[in-house]
Protein backbone atom coordinates (compact mmCIF):
# COMPACT_ATOMS: atom_id res chain seq x y z
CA UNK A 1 -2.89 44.14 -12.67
CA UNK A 2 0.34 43.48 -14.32
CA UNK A 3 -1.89 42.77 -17.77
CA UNK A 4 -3.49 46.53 -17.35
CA UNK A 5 0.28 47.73 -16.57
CA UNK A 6 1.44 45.74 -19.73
CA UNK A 7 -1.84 47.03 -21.98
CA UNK A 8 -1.11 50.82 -20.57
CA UNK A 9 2.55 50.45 -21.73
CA UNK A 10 1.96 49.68 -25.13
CA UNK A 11 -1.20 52.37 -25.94
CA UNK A 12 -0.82 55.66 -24.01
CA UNK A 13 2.75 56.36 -25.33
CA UNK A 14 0.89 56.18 -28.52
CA UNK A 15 -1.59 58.24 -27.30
CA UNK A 16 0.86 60.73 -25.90
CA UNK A 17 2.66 60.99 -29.24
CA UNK A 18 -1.04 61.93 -30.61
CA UNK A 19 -1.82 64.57 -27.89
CA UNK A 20 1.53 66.02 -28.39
CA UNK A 21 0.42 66.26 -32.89
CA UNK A 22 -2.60 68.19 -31.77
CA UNK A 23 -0.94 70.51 -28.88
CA UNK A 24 1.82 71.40 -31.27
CA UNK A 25 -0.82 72.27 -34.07
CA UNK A 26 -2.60 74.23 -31.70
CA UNK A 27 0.31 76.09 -31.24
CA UNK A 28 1.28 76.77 -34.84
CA UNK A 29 3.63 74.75 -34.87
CA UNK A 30 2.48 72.42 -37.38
CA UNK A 31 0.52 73.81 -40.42
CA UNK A 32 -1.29 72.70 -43.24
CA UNK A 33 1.79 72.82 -45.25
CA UNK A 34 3.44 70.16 -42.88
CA UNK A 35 -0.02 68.05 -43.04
CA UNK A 36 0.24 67.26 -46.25
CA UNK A 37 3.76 67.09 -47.13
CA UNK A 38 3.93 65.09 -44.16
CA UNK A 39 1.08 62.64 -45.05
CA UNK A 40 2.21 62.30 -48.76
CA UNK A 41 5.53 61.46 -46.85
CA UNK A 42 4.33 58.59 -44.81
CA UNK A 43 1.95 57.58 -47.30
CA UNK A 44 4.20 56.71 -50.21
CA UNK A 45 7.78 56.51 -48.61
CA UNK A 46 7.27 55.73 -44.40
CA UNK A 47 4.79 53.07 -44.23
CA UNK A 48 5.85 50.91 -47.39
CA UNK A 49 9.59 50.99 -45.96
CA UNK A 50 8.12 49.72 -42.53
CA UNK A 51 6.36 47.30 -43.73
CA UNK A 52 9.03 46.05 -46.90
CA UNK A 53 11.40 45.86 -43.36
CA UNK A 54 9.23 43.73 -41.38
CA UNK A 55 7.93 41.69 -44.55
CA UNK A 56 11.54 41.11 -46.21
CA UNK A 57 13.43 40.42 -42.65
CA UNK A 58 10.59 37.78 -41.54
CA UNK A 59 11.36 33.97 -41.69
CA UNK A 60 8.26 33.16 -42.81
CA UNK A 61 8.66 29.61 -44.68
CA UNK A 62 10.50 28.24 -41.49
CA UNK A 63 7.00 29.52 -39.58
CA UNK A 64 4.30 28.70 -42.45
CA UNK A 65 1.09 27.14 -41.15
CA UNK A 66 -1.54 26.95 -43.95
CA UNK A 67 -4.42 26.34 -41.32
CA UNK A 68 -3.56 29.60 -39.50
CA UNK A 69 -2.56 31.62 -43.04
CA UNK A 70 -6.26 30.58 -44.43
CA UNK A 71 -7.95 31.30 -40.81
CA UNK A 72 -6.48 34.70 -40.55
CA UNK A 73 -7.30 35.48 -44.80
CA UNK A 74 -10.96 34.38 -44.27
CA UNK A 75 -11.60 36.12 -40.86
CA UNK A 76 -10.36 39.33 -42.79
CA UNK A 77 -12.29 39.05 -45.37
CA UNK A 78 -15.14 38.26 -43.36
CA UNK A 79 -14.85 41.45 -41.01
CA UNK A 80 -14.42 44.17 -44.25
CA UNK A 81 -17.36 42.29 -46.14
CA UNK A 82 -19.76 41.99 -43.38
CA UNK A 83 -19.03 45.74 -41.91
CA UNK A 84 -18.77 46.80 -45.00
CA UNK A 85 -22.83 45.23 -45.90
CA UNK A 86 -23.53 46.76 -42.16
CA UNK A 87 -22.72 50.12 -43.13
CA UNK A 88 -24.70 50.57 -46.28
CA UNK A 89 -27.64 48.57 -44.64
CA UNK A 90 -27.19 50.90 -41.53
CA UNK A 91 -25.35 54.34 -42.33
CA UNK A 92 -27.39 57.60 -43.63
CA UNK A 93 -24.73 59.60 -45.04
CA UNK A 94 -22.70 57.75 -47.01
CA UNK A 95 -19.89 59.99 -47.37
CA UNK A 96 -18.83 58.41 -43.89
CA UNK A 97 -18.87 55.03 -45.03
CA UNK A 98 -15.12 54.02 -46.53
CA UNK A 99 -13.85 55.88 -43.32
CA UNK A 100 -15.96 53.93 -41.31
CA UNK A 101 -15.66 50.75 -42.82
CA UNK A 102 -11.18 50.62 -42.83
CA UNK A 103 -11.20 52.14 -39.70
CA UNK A 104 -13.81 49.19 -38.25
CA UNK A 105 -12.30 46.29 -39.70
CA UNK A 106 -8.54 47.23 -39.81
CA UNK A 107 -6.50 47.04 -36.78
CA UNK A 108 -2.91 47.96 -36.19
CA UNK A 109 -1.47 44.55 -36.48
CA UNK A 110 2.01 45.61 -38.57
CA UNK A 111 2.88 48.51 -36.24
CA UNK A 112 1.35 47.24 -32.61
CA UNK A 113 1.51 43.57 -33.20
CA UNK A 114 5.01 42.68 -33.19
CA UNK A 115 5.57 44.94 -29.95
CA UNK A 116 2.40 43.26 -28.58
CA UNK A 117 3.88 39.64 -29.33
CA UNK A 118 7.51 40.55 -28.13
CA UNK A 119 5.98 42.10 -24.63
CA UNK A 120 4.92 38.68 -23.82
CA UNK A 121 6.79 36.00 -25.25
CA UNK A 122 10.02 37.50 -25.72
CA UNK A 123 10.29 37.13 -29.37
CA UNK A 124 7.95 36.43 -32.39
CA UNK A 125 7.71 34.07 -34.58
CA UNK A 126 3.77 33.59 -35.69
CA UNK A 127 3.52 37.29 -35.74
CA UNK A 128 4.97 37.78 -39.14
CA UNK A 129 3.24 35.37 -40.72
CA UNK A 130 -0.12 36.97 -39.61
CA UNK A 131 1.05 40.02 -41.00
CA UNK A 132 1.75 38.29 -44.38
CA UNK A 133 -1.63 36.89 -44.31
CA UNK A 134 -4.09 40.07 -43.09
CA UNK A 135 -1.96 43.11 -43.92
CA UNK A 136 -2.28 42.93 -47.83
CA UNK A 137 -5.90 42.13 -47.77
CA UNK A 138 -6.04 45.27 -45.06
CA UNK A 139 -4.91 47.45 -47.52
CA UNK A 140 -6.43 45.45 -50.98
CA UNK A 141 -9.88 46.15 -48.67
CA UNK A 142 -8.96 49.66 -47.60
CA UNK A 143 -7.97 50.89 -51.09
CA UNK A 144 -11.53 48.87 -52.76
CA UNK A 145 -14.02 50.75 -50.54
CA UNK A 146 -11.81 53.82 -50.02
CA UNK A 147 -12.08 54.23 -53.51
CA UNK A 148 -15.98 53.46 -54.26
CA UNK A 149 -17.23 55.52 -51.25
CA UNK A 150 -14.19 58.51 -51.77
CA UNK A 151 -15.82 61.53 -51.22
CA UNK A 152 -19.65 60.19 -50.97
CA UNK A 153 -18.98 59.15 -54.44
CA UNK A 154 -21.64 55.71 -55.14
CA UNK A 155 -19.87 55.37 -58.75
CA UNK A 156 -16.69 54.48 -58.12
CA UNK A 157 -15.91 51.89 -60.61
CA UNK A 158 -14.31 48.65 -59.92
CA UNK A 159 -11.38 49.67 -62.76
CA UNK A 160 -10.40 52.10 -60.76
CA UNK A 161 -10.39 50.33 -57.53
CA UNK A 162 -8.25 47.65 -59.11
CA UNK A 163 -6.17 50.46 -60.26
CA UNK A 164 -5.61 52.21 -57.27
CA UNK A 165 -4.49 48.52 -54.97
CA UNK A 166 -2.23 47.69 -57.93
CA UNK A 167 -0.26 51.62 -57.45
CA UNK A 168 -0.98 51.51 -54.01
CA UNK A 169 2.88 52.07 -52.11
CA UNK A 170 1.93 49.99 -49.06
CA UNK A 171 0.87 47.08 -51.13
CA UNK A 172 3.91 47.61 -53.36
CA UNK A 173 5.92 47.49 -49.96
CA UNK A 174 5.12 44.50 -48.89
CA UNK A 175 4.58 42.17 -52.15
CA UNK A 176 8.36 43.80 -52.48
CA UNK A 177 8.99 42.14 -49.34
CA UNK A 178 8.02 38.78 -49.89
CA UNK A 179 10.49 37.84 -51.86
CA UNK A 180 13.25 38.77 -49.63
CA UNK A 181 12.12 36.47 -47.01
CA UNK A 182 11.58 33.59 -48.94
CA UNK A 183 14.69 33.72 -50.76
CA UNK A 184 16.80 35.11 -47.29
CA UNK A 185 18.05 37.03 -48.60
CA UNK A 186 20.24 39.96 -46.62
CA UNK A 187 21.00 43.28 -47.69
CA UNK A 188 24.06 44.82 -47.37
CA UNK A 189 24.81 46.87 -44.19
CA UNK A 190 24.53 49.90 -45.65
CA UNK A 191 21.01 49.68 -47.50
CA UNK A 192 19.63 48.33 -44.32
CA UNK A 193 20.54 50.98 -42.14
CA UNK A 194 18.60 53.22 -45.22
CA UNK A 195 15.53 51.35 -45.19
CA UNK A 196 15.47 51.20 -41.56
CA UNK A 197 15.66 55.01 -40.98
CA UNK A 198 12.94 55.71 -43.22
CA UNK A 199 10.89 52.89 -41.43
CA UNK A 200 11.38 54.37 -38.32
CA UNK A 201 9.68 57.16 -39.03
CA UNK A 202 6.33 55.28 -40.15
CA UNK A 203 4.85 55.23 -36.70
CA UNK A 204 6.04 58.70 -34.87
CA UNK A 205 5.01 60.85 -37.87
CA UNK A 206 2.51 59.54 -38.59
CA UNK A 207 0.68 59.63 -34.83
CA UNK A 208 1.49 63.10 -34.94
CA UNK A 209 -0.21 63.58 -38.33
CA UNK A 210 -3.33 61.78 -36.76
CA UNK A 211 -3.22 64.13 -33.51
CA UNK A 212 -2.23 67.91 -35.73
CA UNK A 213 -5.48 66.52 -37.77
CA UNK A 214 -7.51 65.96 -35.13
CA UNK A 215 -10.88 68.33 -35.46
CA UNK A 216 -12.03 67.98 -31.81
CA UNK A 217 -15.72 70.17 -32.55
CA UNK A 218 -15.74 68.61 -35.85
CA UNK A 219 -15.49 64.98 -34.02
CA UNK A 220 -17.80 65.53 -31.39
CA UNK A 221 -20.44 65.97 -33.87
CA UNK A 222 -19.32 62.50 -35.27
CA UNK A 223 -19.30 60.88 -31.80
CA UNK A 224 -21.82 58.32 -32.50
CA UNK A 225 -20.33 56.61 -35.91
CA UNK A 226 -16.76 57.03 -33.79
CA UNK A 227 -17.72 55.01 -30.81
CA UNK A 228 -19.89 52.68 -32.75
CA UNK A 229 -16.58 51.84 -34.58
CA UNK A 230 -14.59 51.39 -32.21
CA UNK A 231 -16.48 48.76 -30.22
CA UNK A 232 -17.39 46.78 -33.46
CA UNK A 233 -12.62 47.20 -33.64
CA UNK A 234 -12.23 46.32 -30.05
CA UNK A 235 -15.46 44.30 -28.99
CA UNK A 236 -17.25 42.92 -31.66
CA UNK A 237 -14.86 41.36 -34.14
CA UNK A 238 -12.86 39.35 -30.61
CA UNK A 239 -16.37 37.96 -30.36
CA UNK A 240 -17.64 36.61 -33.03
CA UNK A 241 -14.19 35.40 -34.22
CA UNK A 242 -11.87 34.57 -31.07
CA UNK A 243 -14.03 31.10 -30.68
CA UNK A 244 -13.17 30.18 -33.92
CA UNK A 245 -9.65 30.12 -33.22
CA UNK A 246 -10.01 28.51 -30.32
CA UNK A 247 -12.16 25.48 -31.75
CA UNK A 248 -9.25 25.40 -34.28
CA UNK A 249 -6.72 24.72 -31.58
CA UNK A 250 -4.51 27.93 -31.70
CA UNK A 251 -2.86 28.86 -28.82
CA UNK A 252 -0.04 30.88 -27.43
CA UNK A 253 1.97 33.16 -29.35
CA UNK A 254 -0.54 32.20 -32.04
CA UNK A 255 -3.32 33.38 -30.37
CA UNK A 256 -1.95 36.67 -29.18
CA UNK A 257 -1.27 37.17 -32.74
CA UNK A 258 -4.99 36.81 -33.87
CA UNK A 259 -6.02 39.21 -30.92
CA UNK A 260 -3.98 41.46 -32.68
CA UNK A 261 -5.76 41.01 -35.83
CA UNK A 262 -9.26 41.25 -34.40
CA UNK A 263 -9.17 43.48 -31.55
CA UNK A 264 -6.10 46.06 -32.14
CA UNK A 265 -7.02 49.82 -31.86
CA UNK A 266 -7.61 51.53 -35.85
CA UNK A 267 -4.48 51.50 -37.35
CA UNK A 268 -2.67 54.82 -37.95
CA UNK A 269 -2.32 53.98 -41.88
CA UNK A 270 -6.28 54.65 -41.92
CA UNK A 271 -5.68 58.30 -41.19
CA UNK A 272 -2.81 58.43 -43.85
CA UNK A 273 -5.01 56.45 -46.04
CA UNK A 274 -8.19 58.06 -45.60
CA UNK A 275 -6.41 61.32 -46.41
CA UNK A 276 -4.89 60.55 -49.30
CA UNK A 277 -7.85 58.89 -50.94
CA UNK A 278 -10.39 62.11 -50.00
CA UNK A 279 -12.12 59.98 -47.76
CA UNK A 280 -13.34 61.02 -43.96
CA UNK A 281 -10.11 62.01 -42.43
CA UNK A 282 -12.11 63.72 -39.41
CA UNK A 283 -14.14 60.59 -38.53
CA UNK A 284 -11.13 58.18 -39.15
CA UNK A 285 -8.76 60.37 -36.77
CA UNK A 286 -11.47 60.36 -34.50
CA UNK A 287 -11.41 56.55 -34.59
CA UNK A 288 -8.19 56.32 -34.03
CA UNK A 289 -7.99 58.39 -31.23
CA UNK A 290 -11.04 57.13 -29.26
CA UNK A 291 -10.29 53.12 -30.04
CA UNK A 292 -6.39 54.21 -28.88
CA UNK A 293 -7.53 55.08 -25.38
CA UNK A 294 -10.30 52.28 -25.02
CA UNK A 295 -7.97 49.40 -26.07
CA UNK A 296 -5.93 49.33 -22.69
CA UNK A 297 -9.00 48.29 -21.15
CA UNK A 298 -10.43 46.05 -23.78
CA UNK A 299 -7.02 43.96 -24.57
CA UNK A 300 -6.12 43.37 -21.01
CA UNK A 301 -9.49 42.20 -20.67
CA UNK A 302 -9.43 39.96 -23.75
CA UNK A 303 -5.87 38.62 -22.79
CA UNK A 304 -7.12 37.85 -18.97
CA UNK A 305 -9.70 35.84 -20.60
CA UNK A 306 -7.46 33.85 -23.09
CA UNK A 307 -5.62 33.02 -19.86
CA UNK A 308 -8.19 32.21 -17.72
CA UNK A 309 -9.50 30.11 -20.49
CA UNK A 310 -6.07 28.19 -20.70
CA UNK A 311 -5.04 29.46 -24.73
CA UNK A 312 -2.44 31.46 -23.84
């Protein structure tokens, strides 16, 4: 009970702040004007802040475990290439298939995971470095197939793809980062408070972005892609790759930290992304939404049986 309690805690306030995007754009509250101002916002300012923060205040050389770094780089390349091969096997209209494929494979392991960690054990110290080790190939991934399959568009060329992750802002965020925390390097008082109040916003804004989007007649008639996503982000991915982990011995606050990887609800920077990049911003908020309300259930359930099981 008290895992269900904990697993409620962290999603529905998320999923309140969503409600409250689409109620107020019901209203008229928020227009299209706000959309995308608001999107550009947390797309090129918001989310690389939050994420240069997290990145740049991490100790991540006192923490570094190659084993787990390599683990959590192959099972993430593993989930975008295999879903990614599903898809094109599986999916008729392709104009559906980058918002399909980041919104499948990519979990919200930056904004959730650290919260997740902290619920738990008090403090985190393996969280960063799984963050370092996903997050940039999250959004290398995103960018690659967001950019081949923008817009239904088969000829997207690999020039521009590579173009596209090197101007990316959320990858410039956080290779920005990485310097900081190997170095330790602190900022003055002053800058930090800066980059903290445009951090903060990341999340908020952009879960109201994700709920004022929200096309709930337009969704329905994407129901079957949405929920198909979101059990391949909440189910699938926990098994096929959980068992791995465990035959490599993580445990603990490690192990929490891959279930945040694997089984996270869709991220909100998919919407942002997805947006930005002309890709399927209906089907991807849609995602979100559905694999938001689903993952109370699914992570209690996936954290009972990590206890049960003795691994955390």
């Amino acid at each position: 009970m008290n895992d269900f309690l904990f697993s409620l805690n962290s999603t529905i306030p998320i999923f309140f702040v969503i409600f409250i995007g689409w109620f107020l754009r019901q209203r008229g509250m928020l227009n299209d004007g706000f959309l995308s101002a608001g999107n550009k916002f947390v797309f090129s300012i918001a989310l690389p802040a939050l994420l240069f923060r997290d990145i740049s205040g991490a100790d991540i050389q006192n923490v570094f475990d190659l084993k787990y770094v390599l683990y959590c780089m192959i099972v993430t390349s593993l989930m975008f290439w295999g879903i990614w091969l599903f898809t094109e096997l599986f999916m008729k209209d392709k104009s559906m298939i980058g918002a399909f494929v980041q919104a499948s494979f990519r979990g919200s392991a930056a904004i959730l995971g650290i919260a997740f960690i902290e619920n738990i054990y008090g403090h985190s110290t393996v969280g960063p470095l799984m963050i370092v080790a996903s997050v940039p190939l999250y959004n290398i991934y995103s960018v690659l197939v967001l950019t081949m399959r923008g817009n239904g568009n088969e000829n997207g060329s690999i020039k521009t793809a590579i173009i596209n992750i090197l101007k990316n802002p959320i990858i410039l965020g956080i290779f920005a980062g990485l310097p900081f925390s190997f170095l330790h390097i602190d900022f003055p008082n002053v800058i930090d408070k800066c980059i903290n109040n445009l951090a903060v916003t990341a999340t908020p804004l952009g879960l109201l972005l994700v709920g004022a989007g929200f096309e709930g007649r337009k969704a329905l008639a994407k129901i079957k892609p949405t929920m198909v996503a979101t059990m391949i982000k909440l189910f699938v991915l926990p098994v096929l790759f959980l068992p791995i982990a465990m035959y490599l011995g993580f445990h603990g606050e490690s192990m929490i930290a891959i279930l945040i990887m694997l089984g996270s609800p869709t991220t909100v920077s998919c919407y942002i992304m997805a947006k930005n990049m002309s890709n399927d911003a209906v089907l991807t908020s849609s995602i979100i939404v559905m694999a938001t309300l689903l993952s109370s259930v699914s992570l209690t359930f996936w954290v009972f049986v990590l206890r049960t099981t003795g691994f955390i």
